[in-house]
N, C-alpha and C. Protein backbone atom coordinates (compact mmCIF):
# COMPACT_ATOMS: atom_id res chain seq x y z
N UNK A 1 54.49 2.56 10.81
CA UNK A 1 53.48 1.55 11.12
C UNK A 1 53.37 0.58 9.96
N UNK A 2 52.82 -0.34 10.16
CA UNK A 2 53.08 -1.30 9.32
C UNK A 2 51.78 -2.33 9.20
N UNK A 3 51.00 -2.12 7.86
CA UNK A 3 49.73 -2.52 8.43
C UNK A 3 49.13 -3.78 7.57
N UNK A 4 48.76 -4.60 8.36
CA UNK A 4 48.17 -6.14 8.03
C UNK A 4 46.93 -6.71 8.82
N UNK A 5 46.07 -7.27 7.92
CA UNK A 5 44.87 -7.43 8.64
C UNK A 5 44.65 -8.72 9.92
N UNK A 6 45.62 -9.24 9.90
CA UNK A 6 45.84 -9.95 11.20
C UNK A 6 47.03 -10.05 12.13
N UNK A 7 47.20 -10.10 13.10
CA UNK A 7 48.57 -10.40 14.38
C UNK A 7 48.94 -11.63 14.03
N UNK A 8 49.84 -12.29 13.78
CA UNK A 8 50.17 -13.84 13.91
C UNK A 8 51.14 -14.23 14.58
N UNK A 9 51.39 -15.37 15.40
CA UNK A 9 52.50 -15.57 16.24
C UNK A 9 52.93 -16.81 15.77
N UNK A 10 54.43 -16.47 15.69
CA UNK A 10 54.96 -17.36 15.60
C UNK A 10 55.87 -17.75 16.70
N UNK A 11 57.25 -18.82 16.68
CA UNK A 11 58.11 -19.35 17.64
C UNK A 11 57.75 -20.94 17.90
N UNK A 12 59.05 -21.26 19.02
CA UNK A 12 58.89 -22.47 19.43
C UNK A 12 58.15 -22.74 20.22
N UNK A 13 57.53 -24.09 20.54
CA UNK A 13 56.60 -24.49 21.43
C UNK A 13 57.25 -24.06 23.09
N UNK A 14 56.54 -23.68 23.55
CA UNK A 14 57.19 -22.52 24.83
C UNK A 14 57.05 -21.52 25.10
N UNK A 15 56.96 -20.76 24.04
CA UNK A 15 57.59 -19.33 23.55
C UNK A 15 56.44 -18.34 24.29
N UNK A 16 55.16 -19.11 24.60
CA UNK A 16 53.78 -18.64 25.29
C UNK A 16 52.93 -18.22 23.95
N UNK A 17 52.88 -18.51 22.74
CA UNK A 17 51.94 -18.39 21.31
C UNK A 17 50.71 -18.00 21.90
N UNK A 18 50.24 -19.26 22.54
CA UNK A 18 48.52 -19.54 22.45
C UNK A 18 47.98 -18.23 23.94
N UNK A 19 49.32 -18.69 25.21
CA UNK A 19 48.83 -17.80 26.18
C UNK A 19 48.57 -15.96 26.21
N UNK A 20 49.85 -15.59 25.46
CA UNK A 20 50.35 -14.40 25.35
C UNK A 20 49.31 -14.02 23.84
N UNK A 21 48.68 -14.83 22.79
CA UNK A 21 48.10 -14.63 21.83
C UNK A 21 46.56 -13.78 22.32
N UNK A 22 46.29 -14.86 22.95
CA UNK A 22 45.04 -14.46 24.05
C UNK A 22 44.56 -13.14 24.71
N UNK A 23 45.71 -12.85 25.03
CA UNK A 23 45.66 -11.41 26.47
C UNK A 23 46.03 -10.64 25.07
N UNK A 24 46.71 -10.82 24.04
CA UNK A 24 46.64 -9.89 23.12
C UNK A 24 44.97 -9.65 22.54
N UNK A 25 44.77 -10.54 21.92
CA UNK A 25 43.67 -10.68 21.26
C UNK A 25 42.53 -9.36 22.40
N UNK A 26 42.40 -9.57 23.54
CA UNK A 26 41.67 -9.39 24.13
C UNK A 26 42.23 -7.63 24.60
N UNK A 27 43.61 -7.59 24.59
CA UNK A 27 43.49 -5.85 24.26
C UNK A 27 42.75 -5.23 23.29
N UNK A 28 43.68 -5.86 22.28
CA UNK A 28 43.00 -5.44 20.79
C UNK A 28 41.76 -5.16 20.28
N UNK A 29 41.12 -6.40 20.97
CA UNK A 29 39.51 -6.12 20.79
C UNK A 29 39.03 -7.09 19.58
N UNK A 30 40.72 -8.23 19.04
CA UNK A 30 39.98 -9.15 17.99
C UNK A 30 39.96 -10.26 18.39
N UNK A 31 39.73 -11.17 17.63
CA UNK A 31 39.17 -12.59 17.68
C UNK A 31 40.69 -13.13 18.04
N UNK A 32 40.53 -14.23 18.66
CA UNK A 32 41.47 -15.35 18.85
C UNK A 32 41.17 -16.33 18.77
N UNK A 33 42.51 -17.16 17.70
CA UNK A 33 42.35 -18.62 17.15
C UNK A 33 44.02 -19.18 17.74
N UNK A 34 43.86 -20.68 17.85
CA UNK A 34 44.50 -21.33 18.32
C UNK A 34 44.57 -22.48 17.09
N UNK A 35 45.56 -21.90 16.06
CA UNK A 35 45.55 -22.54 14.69
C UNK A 35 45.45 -24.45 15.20
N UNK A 36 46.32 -24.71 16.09
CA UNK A 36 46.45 -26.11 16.60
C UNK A 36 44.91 -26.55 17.28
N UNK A 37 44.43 -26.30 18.10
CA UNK A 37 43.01 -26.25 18.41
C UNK A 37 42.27 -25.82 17.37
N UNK A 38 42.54 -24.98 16.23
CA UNK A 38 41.43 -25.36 14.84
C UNK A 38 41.57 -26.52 13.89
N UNK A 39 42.64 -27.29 13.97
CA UNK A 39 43.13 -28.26 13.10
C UNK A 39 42.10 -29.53 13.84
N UNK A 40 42.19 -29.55 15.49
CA UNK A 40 41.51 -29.58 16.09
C UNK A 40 40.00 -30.82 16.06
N UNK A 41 39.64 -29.41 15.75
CA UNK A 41 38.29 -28.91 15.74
C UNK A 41 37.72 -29.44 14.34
N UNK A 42 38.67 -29.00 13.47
CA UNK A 42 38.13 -29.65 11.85
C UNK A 42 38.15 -30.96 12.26
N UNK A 43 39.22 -31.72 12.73
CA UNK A 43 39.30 -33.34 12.36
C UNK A 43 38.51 -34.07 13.34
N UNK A 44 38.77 -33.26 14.41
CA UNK A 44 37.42 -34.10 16.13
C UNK A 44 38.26 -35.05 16.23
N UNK A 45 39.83 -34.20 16.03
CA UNK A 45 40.78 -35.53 16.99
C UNK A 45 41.52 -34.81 17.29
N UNK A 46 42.52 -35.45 17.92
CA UNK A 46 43.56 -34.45 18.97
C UNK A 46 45.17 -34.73 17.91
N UNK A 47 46.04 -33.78 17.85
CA UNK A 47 47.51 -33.53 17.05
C UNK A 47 47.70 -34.98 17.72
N UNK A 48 48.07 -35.92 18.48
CA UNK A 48 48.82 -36.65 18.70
C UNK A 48 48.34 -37.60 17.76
N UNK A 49 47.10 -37.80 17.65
CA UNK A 49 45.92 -38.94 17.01
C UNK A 49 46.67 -38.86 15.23
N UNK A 50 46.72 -36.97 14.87
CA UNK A 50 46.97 -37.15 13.68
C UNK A 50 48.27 -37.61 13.35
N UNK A 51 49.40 -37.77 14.41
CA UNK A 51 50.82 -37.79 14.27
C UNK A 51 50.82 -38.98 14.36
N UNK A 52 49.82 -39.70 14.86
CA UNK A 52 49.82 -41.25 15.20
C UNK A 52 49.69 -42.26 13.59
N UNK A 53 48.44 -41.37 13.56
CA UNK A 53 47.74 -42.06 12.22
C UNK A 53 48.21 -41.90 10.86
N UNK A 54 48.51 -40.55 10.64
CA UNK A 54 48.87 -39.68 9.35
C UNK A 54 50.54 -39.74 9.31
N UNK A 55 51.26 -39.61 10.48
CA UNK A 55 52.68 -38.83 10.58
C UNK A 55 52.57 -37.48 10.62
N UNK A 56 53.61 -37.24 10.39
CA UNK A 56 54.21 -35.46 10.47
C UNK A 56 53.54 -35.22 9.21
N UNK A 57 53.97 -35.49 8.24
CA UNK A 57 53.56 -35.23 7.44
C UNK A 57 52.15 -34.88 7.05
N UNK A 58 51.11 -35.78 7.16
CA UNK A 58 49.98 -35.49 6.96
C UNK A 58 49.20 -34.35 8.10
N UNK A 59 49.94 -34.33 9.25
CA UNK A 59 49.56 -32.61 10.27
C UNK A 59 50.29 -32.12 9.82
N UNK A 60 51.23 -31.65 8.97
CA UNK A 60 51.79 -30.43 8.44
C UNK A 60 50.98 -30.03 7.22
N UNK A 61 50.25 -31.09 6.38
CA UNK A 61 49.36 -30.48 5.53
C UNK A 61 47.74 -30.21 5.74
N UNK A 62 47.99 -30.65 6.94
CA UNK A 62 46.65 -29.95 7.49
C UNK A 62 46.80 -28.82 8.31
N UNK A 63 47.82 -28.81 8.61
CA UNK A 63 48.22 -27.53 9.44
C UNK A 63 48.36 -26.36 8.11
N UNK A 64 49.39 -26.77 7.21
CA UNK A 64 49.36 -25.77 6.02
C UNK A 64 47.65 -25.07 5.62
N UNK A 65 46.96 -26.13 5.14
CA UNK A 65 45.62 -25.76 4.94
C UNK A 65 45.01 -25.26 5.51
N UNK A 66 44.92 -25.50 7.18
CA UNK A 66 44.19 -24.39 7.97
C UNK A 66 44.57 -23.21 8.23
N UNK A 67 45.70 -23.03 8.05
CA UNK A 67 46.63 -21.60 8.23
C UNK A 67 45.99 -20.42 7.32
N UNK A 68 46.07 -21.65 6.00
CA UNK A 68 45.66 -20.79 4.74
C UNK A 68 44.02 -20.62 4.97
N UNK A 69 43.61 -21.25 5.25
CA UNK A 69 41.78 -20.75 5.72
C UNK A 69 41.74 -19.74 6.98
N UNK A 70 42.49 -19.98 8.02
CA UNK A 70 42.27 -18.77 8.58
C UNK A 70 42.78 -17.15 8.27
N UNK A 71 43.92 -17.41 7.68
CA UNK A 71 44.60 -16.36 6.87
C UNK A 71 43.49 -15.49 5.61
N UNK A 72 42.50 -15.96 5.39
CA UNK A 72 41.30 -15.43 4.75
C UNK A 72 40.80 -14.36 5.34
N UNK A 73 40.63 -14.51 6.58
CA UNK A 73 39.51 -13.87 7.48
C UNK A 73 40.40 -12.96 7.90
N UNK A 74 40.12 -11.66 8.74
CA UNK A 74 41.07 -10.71 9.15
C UNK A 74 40.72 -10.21 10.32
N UNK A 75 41.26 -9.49 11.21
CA UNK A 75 41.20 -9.14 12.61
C UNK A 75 41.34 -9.82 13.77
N UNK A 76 42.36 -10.79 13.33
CA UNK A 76 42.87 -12.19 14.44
C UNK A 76 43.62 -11.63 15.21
N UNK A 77 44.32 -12.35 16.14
CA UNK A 77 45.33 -12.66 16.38
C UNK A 77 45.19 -14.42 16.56
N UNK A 78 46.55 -15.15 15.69
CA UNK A 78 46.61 -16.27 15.03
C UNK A 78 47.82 -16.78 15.86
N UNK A 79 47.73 -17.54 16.66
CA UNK A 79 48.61 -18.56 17.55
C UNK A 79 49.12 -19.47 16.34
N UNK A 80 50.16 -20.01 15.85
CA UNK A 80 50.33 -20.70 15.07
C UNK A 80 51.32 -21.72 16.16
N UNK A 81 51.38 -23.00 15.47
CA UNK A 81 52.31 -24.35 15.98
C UNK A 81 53.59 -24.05 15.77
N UNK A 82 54.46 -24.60 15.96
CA UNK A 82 55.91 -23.85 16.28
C UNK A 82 56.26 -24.59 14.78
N UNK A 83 56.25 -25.83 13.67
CA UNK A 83 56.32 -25.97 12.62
C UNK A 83 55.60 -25.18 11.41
N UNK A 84 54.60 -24.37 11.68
CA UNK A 84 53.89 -23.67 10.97
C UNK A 84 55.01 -23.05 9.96
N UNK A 85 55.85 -22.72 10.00
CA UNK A 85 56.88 -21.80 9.11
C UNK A 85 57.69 -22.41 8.63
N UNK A 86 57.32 -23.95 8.27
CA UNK A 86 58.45 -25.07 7.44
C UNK A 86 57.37 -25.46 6.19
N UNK A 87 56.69 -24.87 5.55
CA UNK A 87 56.18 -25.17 4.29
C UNK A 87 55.90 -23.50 4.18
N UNK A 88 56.76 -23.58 2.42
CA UNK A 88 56.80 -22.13 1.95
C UNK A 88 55.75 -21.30 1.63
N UNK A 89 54.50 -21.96 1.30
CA UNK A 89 53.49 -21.28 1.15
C UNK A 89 52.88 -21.05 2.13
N UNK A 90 52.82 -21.50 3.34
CA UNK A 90 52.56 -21.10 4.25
C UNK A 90 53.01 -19.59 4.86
N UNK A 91 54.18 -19.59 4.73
CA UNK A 91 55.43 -18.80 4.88
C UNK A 91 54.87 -17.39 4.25
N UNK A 92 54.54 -17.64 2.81
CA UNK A 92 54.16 -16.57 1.72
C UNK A 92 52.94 -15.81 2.34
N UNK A 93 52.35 -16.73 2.46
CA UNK A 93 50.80 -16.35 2.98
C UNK A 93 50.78 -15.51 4.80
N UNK A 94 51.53 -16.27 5.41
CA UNK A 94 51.81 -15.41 6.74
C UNK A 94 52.29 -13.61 6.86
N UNK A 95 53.18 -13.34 5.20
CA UNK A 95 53.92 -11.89 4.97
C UNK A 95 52.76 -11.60 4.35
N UNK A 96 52.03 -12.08 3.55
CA UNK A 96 51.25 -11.13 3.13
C UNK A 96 50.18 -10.90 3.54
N UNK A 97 49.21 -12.15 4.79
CA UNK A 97 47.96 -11.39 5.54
C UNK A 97 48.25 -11.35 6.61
N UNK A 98 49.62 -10.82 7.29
CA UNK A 98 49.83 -10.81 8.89
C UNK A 98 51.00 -10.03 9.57
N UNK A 99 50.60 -9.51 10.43
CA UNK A 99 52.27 -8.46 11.44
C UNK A 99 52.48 -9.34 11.58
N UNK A 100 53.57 -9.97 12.00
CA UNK A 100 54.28 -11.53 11.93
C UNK A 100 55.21 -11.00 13.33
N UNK A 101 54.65 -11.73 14.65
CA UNK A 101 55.59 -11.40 15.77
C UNK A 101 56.51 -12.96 16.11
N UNK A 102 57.57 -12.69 16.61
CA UNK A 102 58.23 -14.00 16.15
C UNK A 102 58.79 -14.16 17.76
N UNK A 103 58.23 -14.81 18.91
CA UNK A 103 58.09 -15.03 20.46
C UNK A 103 59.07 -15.78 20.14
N UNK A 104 60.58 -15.44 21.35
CA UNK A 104 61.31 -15.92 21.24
C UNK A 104 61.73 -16.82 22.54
N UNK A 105 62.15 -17.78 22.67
CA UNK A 105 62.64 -17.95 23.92
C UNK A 105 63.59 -18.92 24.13
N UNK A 106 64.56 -18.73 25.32
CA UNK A 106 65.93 -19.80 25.51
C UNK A 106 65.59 -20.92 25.64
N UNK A 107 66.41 -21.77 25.39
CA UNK A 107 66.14 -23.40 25.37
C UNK A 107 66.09 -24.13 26.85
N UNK A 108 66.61 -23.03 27.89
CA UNK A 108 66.46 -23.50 29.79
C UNK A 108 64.97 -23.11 29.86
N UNK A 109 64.45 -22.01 29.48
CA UNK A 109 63.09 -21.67 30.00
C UNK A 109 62.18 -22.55 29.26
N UNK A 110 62.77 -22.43 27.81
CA UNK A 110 61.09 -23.92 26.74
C UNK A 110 61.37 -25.51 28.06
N UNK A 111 62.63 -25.43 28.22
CA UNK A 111 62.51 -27.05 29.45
C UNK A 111 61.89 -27.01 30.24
N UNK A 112 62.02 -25.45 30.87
CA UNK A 112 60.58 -25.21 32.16
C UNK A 112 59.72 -25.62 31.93
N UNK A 113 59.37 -24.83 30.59
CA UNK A 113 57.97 -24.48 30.56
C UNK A 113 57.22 -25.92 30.09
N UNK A 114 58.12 -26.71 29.02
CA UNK A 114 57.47 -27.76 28.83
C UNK A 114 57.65 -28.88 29.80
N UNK A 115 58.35 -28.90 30.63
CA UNK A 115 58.20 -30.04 32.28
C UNK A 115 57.52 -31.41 31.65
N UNK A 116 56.23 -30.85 32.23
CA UNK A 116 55.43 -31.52 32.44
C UNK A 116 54.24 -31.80 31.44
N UNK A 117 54.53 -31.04 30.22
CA UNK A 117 53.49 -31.51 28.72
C UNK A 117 54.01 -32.59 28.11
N UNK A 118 53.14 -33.51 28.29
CA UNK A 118 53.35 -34.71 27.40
C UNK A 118 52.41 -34.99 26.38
N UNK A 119 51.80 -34.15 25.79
CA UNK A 119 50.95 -33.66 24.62
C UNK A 119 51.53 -33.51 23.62
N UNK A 120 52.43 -33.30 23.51
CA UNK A 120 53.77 -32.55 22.15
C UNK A 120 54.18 -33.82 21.11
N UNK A 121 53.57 -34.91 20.38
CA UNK A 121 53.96 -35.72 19.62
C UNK A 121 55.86 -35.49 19.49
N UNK A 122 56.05 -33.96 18.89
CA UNK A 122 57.66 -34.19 18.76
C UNK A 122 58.22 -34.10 19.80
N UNK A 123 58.29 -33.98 21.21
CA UNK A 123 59.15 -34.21 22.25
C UNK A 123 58.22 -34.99 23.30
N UNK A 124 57.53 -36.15 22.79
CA UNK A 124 57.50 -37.59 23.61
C UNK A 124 58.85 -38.03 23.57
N UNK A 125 59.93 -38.27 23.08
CA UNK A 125 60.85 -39.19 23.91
C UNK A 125 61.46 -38.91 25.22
N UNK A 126 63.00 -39.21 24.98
CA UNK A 126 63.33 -39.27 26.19
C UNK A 126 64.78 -38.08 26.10
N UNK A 127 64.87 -37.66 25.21
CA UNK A 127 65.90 -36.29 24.85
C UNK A 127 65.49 -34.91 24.47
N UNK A 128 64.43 -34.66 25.34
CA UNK A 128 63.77 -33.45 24.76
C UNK A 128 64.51 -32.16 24.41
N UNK A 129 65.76 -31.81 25.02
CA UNK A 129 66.49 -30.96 25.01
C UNK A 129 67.44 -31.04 23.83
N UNK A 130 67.58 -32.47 22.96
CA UNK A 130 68.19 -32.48 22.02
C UNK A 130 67.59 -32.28 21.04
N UNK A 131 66.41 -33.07 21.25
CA UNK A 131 64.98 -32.31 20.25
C UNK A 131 64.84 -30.99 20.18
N UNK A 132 64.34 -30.23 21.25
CA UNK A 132 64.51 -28.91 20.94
C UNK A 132 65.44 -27.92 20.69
N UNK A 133 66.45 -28.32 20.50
CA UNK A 133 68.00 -28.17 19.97
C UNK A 133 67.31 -27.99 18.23
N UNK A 134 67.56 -29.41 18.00
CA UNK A 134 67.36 -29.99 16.61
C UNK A 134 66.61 -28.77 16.24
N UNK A 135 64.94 -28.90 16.50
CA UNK A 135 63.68 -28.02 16.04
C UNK A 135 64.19 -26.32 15.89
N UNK A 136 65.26 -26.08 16.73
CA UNK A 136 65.71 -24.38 16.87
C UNK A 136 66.62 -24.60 15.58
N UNK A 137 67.51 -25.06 15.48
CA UNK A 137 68.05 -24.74 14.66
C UNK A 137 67.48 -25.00 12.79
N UNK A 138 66.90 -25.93 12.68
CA UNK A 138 65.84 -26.08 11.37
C UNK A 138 64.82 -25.02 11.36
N UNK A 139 64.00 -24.19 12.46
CA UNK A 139 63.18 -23.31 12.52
C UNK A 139 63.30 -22.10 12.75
N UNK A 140 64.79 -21.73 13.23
CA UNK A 140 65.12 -20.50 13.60
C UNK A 140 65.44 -19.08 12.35
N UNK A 141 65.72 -19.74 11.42
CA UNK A 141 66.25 -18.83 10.39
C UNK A 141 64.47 -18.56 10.20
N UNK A 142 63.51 -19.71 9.51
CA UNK A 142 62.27 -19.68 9.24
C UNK A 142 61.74 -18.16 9.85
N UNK A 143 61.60 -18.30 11.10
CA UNK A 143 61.32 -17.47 12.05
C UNK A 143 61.68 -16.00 11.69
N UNK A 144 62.84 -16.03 11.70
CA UNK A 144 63.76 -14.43 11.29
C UNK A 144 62.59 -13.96 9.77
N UNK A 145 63.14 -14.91 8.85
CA UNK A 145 62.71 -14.75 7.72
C UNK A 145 61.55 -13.86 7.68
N UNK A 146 60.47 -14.16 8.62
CA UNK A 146 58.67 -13.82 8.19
C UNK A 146 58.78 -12.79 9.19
N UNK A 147 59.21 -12.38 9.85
CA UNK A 147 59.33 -11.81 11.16
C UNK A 147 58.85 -10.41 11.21
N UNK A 148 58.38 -9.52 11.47
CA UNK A 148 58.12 -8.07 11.56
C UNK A 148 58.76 -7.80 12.81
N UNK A 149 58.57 -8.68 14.30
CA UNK A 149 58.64 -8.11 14.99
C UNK A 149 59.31 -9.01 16.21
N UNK A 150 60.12 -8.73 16.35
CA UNK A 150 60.97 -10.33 17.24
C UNK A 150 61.08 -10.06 19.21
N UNK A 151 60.17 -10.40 19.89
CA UNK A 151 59.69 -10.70 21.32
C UNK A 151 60.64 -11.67 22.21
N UNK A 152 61.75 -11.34 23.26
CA UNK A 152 61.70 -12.59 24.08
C UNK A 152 61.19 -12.71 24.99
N UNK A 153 60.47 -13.80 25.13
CA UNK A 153 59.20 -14.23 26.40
C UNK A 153 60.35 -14.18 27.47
N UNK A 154 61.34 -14.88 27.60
CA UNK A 154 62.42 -15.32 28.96
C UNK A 154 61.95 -14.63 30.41
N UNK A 155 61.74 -12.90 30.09
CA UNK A 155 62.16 -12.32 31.29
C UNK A 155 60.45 -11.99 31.79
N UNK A 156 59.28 -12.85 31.11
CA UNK A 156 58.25 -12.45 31.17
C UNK A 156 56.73 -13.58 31.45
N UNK A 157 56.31 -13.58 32.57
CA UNK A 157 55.05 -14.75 32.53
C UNK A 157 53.98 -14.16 31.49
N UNK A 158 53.23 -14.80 30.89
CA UNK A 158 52.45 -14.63 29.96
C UNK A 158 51.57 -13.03 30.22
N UNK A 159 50.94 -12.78 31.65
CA UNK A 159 50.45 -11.63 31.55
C UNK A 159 51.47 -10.07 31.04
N UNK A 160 52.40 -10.12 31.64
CA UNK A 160 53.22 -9.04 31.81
C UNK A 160 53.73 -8.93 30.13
N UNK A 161 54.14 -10.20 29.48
CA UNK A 161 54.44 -10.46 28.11
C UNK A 161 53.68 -9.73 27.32
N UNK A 162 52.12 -9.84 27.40
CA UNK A 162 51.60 -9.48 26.32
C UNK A 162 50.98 -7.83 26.92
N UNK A 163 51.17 -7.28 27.71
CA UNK A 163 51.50 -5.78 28.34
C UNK A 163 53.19 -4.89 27.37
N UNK A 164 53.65 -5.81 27.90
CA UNK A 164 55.08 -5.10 26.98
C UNK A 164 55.01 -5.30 25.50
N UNK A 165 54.30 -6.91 25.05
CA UNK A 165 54.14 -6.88 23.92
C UNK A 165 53.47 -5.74 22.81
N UNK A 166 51.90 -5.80 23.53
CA UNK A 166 51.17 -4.73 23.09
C UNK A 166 51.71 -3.02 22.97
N UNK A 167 52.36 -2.91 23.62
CA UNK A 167 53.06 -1.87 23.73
C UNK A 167 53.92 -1.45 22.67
N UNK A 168 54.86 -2.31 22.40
CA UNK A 168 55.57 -2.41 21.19
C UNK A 168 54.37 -2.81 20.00
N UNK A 169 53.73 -3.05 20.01
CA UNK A 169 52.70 -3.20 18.70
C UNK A 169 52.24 -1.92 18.54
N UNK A 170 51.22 -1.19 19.44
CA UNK A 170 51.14 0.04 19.23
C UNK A 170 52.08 0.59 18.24
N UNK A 171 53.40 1.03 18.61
CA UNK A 171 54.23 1.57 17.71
C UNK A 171 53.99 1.39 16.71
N UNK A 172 54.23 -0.01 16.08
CA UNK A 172 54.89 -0.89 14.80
C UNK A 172 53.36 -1.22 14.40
N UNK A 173 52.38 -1.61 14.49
CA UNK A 173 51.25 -2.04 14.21
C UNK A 173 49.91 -1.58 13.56
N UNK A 174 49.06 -1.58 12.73
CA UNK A 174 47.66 -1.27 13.09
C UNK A 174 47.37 -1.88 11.99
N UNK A 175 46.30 -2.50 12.04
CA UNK A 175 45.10 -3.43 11.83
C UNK A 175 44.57 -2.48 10.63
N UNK A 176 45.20 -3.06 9.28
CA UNK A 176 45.09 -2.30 7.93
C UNK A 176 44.06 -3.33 7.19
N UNK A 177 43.24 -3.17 6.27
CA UNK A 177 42.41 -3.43 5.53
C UNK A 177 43.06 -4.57 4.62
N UNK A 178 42.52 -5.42 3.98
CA UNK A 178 42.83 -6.55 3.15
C UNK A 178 43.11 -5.41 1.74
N UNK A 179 44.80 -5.69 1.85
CA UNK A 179 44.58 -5.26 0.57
C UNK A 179 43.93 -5.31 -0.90
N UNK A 180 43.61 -6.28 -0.76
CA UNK A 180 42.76 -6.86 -2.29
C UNK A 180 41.08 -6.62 -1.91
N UNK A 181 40.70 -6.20 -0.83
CA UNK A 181 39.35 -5.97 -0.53
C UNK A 181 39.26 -4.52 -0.53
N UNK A 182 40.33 -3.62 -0.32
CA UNK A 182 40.31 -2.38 -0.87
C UNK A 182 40.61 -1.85 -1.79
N UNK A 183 41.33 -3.02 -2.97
CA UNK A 183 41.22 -2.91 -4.72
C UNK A 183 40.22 -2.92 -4.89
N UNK A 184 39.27 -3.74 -4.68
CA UNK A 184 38.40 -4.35 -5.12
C UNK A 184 37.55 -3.36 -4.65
N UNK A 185 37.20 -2.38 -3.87
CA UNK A 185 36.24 -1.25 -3.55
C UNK A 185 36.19 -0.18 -4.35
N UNK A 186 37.94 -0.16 -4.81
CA UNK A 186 37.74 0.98 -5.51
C UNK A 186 37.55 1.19 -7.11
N UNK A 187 37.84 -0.45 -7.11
CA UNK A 187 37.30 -0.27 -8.79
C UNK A 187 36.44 0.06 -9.65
């Protein structure tokens, strides 16, 4: 078993993060955050607004920052944005307060699934499939890297996903104490 005080998900936009995060959260019995809906929530604007105004750049350092504020708190399960794992401290901070499940999925099913979202700042154009090409291969090693526990959504709609998921967590999983909050008890 392998124990960290929060679930975090990672993968590409598709992969079911926020859906499959959810029905976890709600076995488990912890809280669920939708790191993209907290970035959100801080600014009282929507990711496209910040990609508009700021660039990539300036939502990746707000994305970094909120990661790292929710990464404080413990007993999540943490939906993260499918760039979340391209700034290293981010990266650092994900191995050390989180089971790190890494939702995987083929590049025919993310086309399904994304159809009809035109919410996604990085695949507004008109080559989404080359885009999400591009994004797999710059994010895929990322992914491996932090990984505890590697999921493919493909053969699974979001309910049934996080049934098999949980399942395999059981095994590999349990919801261990902040390590530095149980230094800090026993000193």
């Amino acid at each position: 078993m392998n124990p960290a005080p929060n679930l975090l998900l990672v993968g590409p936009m598709g992969a079911g993060k926020s859906s499959i995060g959810r029905r976890l959260a709600g076995r488990f019995g912890l809280a669920f955050v939708d790191a993209d809906r907290e970035i959100e929530t801080r600014t009282g604007t929507t990711i496209p607004t910040i990609f508009e105004c700021e660039g990539e750049a300036g939502f990746r350092a707000r994305e970094s920052a909120t990661l790292a504020h929710l990464l404080l708190d413990e007993g999540q399960v943490i939906a993260t944005g499918g760039g979340a794992v391209l700034d290293a401290g981010s990266r650092q901070r994900m191995r050390e307060r989180a089971f790190v499940v890494y939702l995987q999925v083929s590049l025919a099913r993310q086309l399904d699934r994304l159809a009809r979202d035109r919410s996604r700042p990085l695949i507004a154009g008109d080559d989404r499939e080359q885009v999400l090409q591009r994004l797999s291969a710059q994010r895929a090693p990322l992914y491996e890297e932090i990984a505890d526990l590697r999921f493919d959504t493909d053969p699974w709609f979001p309910p049934q996903a996080a049934v098999q998921l949980a399942r395999l967590l059981q095994a590999r999983w349990h919801r261990g104490p902040d390590p530095q909050l149980k230094d800090t008890a026993s000193a």
